[in-house]
PDB file of N, CA and C in Angstrom:
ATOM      1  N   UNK A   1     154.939 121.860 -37.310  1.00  0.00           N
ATOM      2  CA  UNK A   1     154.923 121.082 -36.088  1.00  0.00           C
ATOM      3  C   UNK A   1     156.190 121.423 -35.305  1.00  0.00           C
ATOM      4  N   UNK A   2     155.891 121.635 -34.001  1.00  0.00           N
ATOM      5  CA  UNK A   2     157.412 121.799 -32.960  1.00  0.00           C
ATOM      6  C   UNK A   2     158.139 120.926 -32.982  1.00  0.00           C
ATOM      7  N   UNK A   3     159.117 121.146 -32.316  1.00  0.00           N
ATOM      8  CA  UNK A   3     160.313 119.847 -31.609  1.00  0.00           C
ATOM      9  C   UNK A   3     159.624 119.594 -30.999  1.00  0.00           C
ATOM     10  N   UNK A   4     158.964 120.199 -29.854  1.00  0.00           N
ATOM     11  CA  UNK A   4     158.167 119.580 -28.939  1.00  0.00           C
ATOM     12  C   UNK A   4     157.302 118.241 -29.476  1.00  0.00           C
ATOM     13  N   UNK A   5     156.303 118.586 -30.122  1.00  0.00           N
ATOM     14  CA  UNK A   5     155.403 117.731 -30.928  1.00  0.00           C
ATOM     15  C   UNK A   5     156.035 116.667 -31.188  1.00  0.00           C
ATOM     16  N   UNK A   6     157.030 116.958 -32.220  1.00  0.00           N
ATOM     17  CA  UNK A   6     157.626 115.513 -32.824  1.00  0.00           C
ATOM     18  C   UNK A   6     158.492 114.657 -31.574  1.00  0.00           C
ATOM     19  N   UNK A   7     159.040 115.093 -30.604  1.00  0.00           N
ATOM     20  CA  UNK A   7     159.683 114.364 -29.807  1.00  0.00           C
ATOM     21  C   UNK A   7     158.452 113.754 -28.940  1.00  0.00           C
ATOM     22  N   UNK A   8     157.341 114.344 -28.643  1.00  0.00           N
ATOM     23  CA  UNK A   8     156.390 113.634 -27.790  1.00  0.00           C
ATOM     24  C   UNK A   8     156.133 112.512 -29.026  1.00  0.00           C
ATOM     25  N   UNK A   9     155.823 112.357 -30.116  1.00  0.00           N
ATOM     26  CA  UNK A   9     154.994 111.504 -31.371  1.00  0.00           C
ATOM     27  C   UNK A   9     156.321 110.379 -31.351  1.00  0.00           C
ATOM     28  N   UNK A  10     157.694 110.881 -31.382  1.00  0.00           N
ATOM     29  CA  UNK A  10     158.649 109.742 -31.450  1.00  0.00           C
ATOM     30  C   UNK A  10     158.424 109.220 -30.164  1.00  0.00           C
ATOM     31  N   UNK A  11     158.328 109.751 -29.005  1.00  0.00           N
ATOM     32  CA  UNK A  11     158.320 108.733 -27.715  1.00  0.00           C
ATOM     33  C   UNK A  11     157.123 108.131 -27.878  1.00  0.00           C
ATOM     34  N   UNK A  12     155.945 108.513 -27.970  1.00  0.00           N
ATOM     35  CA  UNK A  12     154.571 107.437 -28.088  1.00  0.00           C
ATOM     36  C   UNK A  12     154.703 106.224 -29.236  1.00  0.00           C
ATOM     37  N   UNK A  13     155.473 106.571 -29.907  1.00  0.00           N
ATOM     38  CA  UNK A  13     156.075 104.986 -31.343  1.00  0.00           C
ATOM     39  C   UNK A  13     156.672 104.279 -30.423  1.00  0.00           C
ATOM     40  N   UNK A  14     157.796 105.031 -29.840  1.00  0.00           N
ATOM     41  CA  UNK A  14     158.829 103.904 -29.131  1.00  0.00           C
ATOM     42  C   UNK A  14     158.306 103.236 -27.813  1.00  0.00           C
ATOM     43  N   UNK A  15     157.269 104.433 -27.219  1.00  0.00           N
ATOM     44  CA  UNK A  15     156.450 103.102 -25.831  1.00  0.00           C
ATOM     45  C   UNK A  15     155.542 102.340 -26.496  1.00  0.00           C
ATOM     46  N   UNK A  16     155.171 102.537 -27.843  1.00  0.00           N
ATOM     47  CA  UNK A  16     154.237 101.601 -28.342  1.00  0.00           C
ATOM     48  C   UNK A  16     154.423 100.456 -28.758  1.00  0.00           C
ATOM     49  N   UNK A  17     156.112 100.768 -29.205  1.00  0.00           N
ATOM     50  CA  UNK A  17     156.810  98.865 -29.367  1.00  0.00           C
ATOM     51  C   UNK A  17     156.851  98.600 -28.301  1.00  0.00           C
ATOM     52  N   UNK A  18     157.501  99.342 -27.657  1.00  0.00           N
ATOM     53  CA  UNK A  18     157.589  98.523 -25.755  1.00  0.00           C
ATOM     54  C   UNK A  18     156.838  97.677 -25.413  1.00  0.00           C
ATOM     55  N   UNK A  19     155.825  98.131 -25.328  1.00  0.00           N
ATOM     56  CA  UNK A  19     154.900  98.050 -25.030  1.00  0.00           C
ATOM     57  C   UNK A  19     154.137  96.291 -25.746  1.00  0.00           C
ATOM     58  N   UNK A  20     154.224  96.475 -27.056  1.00  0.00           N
ATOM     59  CA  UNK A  20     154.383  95.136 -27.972  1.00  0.00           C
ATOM     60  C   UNK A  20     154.950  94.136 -27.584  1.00  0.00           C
ATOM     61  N   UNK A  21     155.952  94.985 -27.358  1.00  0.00           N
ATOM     62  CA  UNK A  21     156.965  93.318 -27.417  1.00  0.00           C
ATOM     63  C   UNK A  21     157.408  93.159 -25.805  1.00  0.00           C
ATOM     64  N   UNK A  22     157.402  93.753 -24.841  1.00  0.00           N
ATOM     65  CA  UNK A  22     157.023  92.751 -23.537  1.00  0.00           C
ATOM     66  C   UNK A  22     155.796  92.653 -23.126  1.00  0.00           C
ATOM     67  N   UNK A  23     154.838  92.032 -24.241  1.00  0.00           N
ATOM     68  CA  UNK A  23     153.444  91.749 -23.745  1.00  0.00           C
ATOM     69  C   UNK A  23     153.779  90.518 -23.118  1.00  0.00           C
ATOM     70  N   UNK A  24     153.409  90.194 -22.085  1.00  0.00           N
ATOM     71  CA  UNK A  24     153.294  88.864 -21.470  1.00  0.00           C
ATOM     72  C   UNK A  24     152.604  87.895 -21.804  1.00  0.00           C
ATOM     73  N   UNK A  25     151.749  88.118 -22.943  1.00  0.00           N
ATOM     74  CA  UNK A  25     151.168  86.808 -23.539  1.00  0.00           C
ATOM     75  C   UNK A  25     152.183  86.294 -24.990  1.00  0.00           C
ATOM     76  N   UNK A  26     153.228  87.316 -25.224  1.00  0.00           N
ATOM     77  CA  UNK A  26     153.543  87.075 -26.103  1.00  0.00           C
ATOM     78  C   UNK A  26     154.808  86.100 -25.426  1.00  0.00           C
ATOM     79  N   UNK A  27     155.224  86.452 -24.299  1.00  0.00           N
ATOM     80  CA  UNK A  27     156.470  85.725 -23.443  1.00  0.00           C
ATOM     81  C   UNK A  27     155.846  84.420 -23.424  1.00  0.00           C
ATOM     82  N   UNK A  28     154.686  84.265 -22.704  1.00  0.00           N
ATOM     83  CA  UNK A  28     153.825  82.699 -21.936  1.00  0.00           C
ATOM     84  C   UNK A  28     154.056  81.784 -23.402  1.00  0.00           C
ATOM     85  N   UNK A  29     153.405  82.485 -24.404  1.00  0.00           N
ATOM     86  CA  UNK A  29     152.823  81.642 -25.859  1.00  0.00           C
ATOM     87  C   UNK A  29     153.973  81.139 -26.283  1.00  0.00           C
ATOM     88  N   UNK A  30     155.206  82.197 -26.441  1.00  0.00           N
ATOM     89  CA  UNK A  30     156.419  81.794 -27.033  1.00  0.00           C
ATOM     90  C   UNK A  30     156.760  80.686 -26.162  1.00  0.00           C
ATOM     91  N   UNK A  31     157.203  80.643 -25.143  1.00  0.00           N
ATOM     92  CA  UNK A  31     157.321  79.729 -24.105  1.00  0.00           C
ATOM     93  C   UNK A  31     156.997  78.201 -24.312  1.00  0.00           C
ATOM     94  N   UNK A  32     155.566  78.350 -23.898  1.00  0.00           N
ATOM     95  CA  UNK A  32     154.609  76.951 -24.383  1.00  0.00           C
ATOM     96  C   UNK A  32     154.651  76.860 -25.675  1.00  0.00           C
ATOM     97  N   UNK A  33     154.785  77.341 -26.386  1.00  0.00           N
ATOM     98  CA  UNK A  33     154.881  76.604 -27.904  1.00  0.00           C
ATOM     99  C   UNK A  33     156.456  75.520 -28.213  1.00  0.00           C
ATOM    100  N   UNK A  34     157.233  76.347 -27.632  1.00  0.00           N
ATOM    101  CA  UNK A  34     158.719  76.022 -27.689  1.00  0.00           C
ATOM    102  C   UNK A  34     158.768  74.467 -27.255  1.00  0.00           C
ATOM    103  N   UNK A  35     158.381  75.111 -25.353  1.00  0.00           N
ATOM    104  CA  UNK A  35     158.420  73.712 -25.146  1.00  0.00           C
ATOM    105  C   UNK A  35     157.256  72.892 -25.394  1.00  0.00           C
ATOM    106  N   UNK A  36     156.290  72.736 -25.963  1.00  0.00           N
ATOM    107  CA  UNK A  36     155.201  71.798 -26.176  1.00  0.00           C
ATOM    108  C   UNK A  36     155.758  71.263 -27.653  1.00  0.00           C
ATOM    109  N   UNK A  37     156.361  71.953 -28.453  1.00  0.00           N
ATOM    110  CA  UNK A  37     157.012  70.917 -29.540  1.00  0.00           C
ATOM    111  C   UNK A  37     158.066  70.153 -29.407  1.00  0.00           C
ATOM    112  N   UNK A  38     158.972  70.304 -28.317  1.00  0.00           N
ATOM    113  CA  UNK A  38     159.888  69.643 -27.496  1.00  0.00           C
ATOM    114  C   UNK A  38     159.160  68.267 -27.198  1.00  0.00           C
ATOM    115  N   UNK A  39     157.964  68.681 -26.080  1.00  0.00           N
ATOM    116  CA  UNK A  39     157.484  67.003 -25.266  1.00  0.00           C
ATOM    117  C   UNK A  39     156.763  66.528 -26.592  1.00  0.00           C
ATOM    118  N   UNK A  40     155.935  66.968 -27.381  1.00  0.00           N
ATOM    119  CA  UNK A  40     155.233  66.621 -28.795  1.00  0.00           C
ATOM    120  C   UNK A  40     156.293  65.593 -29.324  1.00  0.00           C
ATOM    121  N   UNK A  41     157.796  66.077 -29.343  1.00  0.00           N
ATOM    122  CA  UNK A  41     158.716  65.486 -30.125  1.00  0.00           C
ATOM    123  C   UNK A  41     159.435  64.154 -29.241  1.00  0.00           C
ATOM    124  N   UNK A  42     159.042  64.361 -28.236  1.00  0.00           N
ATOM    125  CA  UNK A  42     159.436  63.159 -27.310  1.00  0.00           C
ATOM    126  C   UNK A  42     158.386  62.186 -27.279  1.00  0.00           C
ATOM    127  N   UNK A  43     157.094  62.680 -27.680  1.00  0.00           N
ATOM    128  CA  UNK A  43     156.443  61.965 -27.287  1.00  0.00           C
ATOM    129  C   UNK A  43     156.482  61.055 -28.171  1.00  0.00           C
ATOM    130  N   UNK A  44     156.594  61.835 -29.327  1.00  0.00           N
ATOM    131  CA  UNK A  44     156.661  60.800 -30.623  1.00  0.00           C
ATOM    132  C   UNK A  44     157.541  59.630 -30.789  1.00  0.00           C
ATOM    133  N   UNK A  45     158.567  59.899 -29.842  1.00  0.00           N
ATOM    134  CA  UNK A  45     159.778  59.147 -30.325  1.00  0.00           C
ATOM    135  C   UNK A  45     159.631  58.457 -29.085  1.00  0.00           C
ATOM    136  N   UNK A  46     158.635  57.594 -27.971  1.00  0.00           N
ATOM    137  CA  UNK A  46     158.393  57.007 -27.010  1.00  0.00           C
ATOM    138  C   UNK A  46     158.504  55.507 -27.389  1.00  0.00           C
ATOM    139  N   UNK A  47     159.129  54.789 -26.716  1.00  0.00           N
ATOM    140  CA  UNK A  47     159.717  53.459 -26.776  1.00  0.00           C
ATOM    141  C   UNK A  47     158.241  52.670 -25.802  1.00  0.00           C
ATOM    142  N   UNK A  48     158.308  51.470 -26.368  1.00  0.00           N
ATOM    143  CA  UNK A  48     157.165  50.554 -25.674  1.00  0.00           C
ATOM    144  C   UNK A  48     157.602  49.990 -24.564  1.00  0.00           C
ATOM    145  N   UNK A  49     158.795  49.986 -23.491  1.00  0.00           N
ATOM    146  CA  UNK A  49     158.859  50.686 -22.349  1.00  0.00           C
ATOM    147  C   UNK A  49     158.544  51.962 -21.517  1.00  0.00           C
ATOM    148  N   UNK A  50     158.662  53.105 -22.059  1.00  0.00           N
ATOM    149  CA  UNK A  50     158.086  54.356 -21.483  1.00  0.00           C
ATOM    150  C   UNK A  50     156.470  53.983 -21.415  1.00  0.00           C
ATOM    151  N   UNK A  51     156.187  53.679 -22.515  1.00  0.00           N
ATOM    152  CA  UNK A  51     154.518  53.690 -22.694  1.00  0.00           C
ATOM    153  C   UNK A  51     154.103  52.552 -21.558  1.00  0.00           C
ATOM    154  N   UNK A  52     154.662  51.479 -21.045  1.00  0.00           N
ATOM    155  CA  UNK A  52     154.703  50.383 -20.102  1.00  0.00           C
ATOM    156  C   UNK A  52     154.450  51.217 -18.935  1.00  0.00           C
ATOM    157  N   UNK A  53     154.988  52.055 -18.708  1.00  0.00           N
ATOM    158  CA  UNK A  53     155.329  52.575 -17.439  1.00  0.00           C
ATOM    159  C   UNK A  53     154.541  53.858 -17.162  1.00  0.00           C
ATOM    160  N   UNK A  54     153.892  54.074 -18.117  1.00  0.00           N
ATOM    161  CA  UNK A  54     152.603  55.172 -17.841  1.00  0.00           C
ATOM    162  C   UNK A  54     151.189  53.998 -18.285  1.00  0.00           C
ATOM    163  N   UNK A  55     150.957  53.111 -18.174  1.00  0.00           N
ATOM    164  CA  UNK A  55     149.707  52.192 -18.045  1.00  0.00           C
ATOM    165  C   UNK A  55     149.374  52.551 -19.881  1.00  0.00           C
ATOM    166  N   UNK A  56     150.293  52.891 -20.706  1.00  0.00           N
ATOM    167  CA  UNK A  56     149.765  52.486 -22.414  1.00  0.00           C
ATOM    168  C   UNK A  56     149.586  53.632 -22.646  1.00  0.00           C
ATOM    169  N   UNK A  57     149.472  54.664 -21.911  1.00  0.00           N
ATOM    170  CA  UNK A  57     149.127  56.132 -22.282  1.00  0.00           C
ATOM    171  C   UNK A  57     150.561  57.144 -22.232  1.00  0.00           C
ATOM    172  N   UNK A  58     150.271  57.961 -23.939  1.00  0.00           N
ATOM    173  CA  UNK A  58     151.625  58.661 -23.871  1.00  0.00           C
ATOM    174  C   UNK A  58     151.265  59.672 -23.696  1.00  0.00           C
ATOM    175  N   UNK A  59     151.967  60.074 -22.323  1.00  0.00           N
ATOM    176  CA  UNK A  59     151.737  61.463 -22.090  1.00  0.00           C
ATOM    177  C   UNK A  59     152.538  62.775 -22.488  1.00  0.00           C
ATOM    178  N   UNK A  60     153.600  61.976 -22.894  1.00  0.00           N
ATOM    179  CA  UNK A  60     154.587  63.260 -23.339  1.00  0.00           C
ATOM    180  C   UNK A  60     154.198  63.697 -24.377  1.00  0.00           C
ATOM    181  N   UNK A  61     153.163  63.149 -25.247  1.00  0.00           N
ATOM    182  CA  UNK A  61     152.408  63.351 -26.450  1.00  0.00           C
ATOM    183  C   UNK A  61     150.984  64.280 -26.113  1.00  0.00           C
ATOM    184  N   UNK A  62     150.512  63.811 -25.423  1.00  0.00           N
ATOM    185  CA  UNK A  62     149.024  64.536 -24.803  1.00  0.00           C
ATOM    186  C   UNK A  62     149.553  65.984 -24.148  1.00  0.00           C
ATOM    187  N   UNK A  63     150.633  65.773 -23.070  1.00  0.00           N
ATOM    188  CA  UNK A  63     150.564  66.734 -22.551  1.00  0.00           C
ATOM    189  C   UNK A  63     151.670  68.395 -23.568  1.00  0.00           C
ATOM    190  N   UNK A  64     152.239  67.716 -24.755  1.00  0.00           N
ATOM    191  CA  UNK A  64     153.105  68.574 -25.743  1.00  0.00           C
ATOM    192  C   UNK A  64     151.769  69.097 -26.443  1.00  0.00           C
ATOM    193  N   UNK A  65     151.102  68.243 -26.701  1.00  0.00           N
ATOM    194  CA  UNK A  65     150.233  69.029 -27.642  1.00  0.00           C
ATOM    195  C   UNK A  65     149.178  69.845 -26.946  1.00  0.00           C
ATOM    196  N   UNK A  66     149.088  69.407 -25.537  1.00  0.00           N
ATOM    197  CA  UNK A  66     147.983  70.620 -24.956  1.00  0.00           C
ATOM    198  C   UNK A  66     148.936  72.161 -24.586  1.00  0.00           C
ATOM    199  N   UNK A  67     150.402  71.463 -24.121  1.00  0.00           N
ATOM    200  CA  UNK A  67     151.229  72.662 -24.168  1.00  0.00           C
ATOM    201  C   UNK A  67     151.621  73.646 -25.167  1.00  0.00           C
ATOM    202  N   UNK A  68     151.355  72.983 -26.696  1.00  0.00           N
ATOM    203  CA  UNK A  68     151.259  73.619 -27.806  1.00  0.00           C
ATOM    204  C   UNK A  68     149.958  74.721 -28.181  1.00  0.00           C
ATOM    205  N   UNK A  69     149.126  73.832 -27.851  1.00  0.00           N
ATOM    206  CA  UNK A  69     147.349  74.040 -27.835  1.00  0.00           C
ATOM    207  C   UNK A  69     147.806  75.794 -27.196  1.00  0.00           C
ATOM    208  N   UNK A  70     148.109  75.626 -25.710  1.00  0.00           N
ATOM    209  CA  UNK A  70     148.052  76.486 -24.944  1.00  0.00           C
ATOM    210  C   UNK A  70     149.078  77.863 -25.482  1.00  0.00           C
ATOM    211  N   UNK A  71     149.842  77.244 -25.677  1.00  0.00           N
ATOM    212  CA  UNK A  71     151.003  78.389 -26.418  1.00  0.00           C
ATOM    213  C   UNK A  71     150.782  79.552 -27.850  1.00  0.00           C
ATOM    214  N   UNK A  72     150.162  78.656 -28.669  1.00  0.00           N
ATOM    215  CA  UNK A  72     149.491  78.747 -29.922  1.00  0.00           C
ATOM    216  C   UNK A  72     148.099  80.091 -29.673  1.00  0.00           C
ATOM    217  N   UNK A  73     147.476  79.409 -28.707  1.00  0.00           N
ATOM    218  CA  UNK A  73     146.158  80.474 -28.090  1.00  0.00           C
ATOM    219  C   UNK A  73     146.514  81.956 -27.980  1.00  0.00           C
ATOM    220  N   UNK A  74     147.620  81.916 -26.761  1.00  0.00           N
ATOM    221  CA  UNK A  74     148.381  82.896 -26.521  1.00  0.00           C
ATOM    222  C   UNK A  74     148.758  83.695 -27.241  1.00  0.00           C
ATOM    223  N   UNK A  75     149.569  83.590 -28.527  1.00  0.00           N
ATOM    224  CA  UNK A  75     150.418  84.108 -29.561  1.00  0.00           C
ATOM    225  C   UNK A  75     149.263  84.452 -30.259  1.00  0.00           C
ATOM    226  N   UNK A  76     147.976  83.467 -30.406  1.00  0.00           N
ATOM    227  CA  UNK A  76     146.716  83.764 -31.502  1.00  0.00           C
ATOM    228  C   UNK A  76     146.219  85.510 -30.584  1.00  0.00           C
ATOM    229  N   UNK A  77     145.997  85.393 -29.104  1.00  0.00           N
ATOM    230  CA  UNK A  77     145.259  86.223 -28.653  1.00  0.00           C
ATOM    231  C   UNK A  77     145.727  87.786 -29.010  1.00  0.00           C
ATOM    232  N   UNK A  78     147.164  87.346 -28.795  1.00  0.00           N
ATOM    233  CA  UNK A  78     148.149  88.765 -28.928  1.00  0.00           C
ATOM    234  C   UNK A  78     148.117  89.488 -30.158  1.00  0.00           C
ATOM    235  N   UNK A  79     148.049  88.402 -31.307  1.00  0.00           N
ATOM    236  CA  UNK A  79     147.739  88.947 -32.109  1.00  0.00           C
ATOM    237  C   UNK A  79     146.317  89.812 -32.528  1.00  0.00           C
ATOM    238  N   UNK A  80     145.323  89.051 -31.944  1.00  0.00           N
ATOM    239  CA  UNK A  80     143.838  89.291 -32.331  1.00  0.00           C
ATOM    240  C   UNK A  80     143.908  91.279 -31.468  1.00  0.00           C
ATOM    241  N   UNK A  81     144.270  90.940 -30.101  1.00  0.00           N
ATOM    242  CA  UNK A  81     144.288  92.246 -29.513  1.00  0.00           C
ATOM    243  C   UNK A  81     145.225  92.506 -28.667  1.00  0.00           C
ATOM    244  N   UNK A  82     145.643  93.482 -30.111  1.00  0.00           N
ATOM    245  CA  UNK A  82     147.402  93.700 -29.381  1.00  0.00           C
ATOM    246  C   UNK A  82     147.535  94.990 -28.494  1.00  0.00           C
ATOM    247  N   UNK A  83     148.291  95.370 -27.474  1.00  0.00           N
ATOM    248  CA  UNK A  83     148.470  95.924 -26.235  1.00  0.00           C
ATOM    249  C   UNK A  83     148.285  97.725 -26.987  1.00  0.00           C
ATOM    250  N   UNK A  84     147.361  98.324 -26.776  1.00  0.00           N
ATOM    251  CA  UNK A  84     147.222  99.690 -27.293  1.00  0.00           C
ATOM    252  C   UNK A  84     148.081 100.505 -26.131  1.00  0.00           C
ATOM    253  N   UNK A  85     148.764 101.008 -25.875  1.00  0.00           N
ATOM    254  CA  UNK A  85     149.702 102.061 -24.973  1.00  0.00           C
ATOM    255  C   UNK A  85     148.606 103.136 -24.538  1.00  0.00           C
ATOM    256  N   UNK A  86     148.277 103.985 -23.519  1.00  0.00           N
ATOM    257  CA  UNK A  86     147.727 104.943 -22.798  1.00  0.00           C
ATOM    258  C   UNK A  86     148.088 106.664 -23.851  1.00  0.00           C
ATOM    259  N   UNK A  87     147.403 106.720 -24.288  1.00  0.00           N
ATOM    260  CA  UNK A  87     147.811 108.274 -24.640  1.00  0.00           C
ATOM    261  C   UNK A  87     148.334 109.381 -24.200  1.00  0.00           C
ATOM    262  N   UNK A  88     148.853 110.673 -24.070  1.00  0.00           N
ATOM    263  CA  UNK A  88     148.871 111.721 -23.504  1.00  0.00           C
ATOM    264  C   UNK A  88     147.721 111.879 -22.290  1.00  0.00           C
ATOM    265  N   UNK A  89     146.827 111.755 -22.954  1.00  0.00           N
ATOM    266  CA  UNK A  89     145.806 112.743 -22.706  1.00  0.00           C
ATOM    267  C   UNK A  89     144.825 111.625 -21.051  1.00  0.00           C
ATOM    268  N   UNK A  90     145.133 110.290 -21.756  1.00  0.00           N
ATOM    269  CA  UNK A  90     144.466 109.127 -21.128  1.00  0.00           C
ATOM    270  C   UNK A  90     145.506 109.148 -19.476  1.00  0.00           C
ATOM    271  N   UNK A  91     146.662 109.610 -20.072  1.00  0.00           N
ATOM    272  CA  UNK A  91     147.455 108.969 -18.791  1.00  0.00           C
ATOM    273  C   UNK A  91     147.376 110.596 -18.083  1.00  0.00           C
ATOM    274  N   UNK A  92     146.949 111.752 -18.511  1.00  0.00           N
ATOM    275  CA  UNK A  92     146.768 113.000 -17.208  1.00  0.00           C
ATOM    276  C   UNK A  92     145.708 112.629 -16.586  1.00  0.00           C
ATOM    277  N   UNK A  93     144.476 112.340 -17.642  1.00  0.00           N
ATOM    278  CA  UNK A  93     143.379 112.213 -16.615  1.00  0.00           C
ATOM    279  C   UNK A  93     143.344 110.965 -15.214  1.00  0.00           C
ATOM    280  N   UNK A  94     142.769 111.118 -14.905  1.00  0.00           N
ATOM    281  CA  UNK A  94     142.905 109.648 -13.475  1.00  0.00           C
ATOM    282  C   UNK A  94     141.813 108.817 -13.853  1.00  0.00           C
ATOM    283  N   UNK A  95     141.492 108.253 -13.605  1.00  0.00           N
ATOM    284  CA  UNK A  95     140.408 106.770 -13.567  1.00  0.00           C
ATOM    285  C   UNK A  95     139.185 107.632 -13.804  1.00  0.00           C
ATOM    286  N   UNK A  96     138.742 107.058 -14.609  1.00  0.00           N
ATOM    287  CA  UNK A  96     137.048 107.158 -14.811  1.00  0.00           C
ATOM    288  C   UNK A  96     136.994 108.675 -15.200  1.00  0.00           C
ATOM    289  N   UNK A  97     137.938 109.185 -15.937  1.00  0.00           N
ATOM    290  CA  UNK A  97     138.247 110.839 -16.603  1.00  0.00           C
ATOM    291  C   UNK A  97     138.337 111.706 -15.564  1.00  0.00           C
ATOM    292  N   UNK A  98     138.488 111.275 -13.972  1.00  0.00           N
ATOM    293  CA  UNK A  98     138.942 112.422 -12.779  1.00  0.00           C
ATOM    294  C   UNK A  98     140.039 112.678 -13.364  1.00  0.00           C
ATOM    295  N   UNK A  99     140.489 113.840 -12.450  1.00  0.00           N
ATOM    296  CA  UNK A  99     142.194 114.413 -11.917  1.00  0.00           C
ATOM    297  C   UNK A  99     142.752 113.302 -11.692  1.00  0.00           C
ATOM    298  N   UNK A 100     144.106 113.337 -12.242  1.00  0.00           N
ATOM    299  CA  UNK A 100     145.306 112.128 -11.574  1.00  0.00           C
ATOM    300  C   UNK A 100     145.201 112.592 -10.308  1.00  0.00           C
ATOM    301  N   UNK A 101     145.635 111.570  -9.348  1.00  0.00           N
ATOM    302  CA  UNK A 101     145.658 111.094  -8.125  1.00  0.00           C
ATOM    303  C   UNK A 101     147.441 111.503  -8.256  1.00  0.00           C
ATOM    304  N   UNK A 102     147.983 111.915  -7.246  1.00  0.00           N
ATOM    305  CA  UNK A 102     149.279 111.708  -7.512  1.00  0.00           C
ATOM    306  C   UNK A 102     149.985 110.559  -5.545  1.00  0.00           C
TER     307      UNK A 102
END
């Protein structure tokens, strides 16, 4: 195998973490999970004044755990189908296997 070869095979590893790890569902999920165990944890700890003042309903509880719900999804999705990077070969051709457009 060339230098050539192996330096193209090391750059397609290294855009392939890139690529991983600023997936944007993995940013959103981390995010909402963080803070949805935050309001989850407030909610829990809600005094029978707060609850007075939202008509008996705790929302810092409802709305932590849908923010969790939502966060959790995210991180689930990323995992299920994680970001495949464009190949050599995928990124000469152009859309629909034409010539790149330049």
């Amino acid at each position: 195998m060339s230098d050539y070869q192996h330096e193209v095979e090391e750059l397609e590893r290294a855009s392939a973490t890139a690529a991983r790890l600023f997936d944007v569902r993995r940013i959103i999920g981390g995010l909402f999970t963080v803070y949805g165990v935050i309001v989850t944890i407030a909610g829990l700890m809600a005094t029978d004044a707060d609850l007075k003042k939202a008509q008996n309903i705790n929302i810092n509880l409802w709305t932590g755990l849908g923010m969790l719900a939502l966060g959790l999804f995210f991180l689930i999705w990323q995992g299920l189908r994680p970001v495949v990077p464009p190949v050599a070969g995928e990124m000469e051709a152009g859309p629909e296997g034409g010539p790149a457009k330049d």
